[in-house]
Protein backbone atom coordinates (compact mmCIF):
# COMPACT_ATOMS: atom_id res chain seq x y z
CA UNK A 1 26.83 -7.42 -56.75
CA UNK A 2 27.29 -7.25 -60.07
CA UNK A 3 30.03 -8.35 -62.35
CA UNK A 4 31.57 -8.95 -65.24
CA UNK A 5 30.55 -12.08 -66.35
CA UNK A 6 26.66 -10.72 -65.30
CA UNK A 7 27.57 -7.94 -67.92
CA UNK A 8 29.25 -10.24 -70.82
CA UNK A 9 26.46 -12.73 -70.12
CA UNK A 10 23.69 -9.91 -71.23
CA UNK A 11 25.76 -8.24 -73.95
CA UNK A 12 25.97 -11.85 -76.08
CA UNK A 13 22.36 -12.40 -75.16
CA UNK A 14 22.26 -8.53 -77.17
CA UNK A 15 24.32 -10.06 -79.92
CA UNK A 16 27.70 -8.80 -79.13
CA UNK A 17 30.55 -10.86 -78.18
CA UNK A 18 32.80 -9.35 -75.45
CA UNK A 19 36.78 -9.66 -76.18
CA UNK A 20 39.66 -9.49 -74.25
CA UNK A 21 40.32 -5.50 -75.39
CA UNK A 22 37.03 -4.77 -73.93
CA UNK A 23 37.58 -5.43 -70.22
CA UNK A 24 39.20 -2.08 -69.37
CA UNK A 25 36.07 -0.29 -70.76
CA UNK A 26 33.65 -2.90 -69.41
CA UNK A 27 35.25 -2.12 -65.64
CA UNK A 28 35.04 1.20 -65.94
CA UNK A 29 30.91 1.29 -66.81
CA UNK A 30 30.36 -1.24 -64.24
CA UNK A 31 31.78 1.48 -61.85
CA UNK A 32 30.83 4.31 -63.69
CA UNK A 33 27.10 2.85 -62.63
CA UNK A 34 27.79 1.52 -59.74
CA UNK A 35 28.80 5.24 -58.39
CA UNK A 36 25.44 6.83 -60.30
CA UNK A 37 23.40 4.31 -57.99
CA UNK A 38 25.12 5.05 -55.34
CA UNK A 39 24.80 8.77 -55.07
CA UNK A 40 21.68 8.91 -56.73
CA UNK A 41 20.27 6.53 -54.08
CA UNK A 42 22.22 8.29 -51.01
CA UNK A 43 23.94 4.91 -50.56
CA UNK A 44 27.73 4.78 -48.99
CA UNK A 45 28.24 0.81 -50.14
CA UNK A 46 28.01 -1.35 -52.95
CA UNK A 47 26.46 -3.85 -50.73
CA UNK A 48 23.49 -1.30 -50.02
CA UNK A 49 22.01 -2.05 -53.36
CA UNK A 50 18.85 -4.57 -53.52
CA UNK A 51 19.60 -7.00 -55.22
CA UNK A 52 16.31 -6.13 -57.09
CA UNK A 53 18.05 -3.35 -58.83
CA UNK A 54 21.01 -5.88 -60.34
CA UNK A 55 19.14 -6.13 -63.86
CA UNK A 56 18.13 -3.16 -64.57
CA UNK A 57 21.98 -2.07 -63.77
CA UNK A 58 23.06 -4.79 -66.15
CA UNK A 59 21.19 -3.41 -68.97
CA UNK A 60 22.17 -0.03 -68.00
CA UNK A 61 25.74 -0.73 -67.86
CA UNK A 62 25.45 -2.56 -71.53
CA UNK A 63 23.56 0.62 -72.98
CA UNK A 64 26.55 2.63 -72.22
CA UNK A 65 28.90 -0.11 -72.52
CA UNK A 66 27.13 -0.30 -76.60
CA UNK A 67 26.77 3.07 -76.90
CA UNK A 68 30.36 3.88 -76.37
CA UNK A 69 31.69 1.26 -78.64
CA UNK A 70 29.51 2.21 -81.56
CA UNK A 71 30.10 5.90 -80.95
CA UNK A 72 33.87 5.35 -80.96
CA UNK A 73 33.88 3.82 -83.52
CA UNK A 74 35.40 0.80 -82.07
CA UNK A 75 32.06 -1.21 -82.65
CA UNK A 76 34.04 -4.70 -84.89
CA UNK A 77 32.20 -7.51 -85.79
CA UNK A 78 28.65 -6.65 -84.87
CA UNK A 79 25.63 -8.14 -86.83
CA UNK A 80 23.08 -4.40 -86.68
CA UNK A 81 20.71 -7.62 -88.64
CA UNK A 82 20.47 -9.37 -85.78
CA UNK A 83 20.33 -5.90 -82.67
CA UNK A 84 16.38 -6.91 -82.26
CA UNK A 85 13.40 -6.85 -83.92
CA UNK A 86 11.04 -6.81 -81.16
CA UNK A 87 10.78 -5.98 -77.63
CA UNK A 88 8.19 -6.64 -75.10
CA UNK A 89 8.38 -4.97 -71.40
CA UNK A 90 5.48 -5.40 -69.39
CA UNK A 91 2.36 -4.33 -71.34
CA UNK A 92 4.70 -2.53 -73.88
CA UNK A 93 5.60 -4.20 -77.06
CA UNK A 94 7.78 -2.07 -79.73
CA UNK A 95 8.09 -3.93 -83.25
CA UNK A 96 10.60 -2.73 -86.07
CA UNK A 97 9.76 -4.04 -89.79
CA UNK A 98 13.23 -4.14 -91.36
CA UNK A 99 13.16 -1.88 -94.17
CA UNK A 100 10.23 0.02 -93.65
CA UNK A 101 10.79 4.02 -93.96
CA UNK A 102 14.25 4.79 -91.76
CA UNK A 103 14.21 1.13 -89.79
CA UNK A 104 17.52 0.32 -90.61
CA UNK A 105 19.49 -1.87 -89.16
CA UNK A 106 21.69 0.81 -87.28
CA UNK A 107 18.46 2.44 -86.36
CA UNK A 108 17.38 -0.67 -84.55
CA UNK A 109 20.05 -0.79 -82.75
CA UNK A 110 20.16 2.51 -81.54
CA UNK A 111 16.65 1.55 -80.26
CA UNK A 112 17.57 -0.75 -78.26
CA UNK A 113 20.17 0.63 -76.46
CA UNK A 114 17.79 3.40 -75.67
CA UNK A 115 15.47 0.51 -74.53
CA UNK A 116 18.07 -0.65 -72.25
CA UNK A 117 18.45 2.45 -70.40
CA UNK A 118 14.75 3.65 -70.42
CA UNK A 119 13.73 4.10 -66.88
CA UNK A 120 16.71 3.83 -64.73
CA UNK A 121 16.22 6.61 -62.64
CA UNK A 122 12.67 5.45 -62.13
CA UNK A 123 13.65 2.03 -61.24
CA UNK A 124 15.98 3.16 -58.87
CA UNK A 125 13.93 6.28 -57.11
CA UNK A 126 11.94 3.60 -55.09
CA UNK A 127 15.12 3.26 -53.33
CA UNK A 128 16.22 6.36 -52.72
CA UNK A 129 17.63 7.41 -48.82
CA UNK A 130 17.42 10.66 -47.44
CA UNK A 131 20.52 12.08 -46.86
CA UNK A 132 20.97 14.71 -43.68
């Protein structure tokens, strides 16, 4: 199952440092998810989730999580400098130059929250139920 802590673990490995104030809208993706899985997957329990989709619902829940704060403009205390600079997935490897054309900082960011949610539904077809 996941949790919390799995979610505030990943978002300061992103660079963001959860706060109290947060916890309300961290609950509320978590579950927000949680129900997307579980209808899209034609699943009745949270316990009906492999445990093999738990990451890739961690990084989905912090790409919304991220995208929410920075779109609300609620987003305090984040260093855009330090959002990534290279990421590596499998055989894919995306590397931003800092300064180079529109690569700013912000822009990095927003590519990696994109990153995080790339391929959910993929991920997740494999397990998939029938529903009659």
């Amino acid at each position: 199952m996941v949790t919390r802590a799995d979610i505030v673990n990943r978002l300061s490995q992103l660079g963001y440092t959860a706060t109290q104030d947060d916890v309300n809208q961290l609950d509320f993706e978590i579950q927000l998810v949680i129900n997307y899985t579980l209808d899209y997957c034609n699943l009745t329990n949270e316990e009906d989730i492999p445990e093999l989709v738990y990451p890739k619902m961690i990084d989905r829940i912090c790409s919304t999580f991220l995208f929410n704060k920075k779109n609300s403009g609620t987003m305090e205390g984040f260093d855009y400098e330090t959002a990534i600079k290279s990421i590596k997935e499998g055989d894919t490897t995306i590397h931003y130059v800092a300064g180079a054309g529109e690569d700013t900082p912000e822009n990095r960011f927003d590519s990696m929250v994109k990153q995080l949610e790339r391929g959910y539904d993929k991920w997740i077809t494999h397990f998939r139920r029938l529903s009659w």
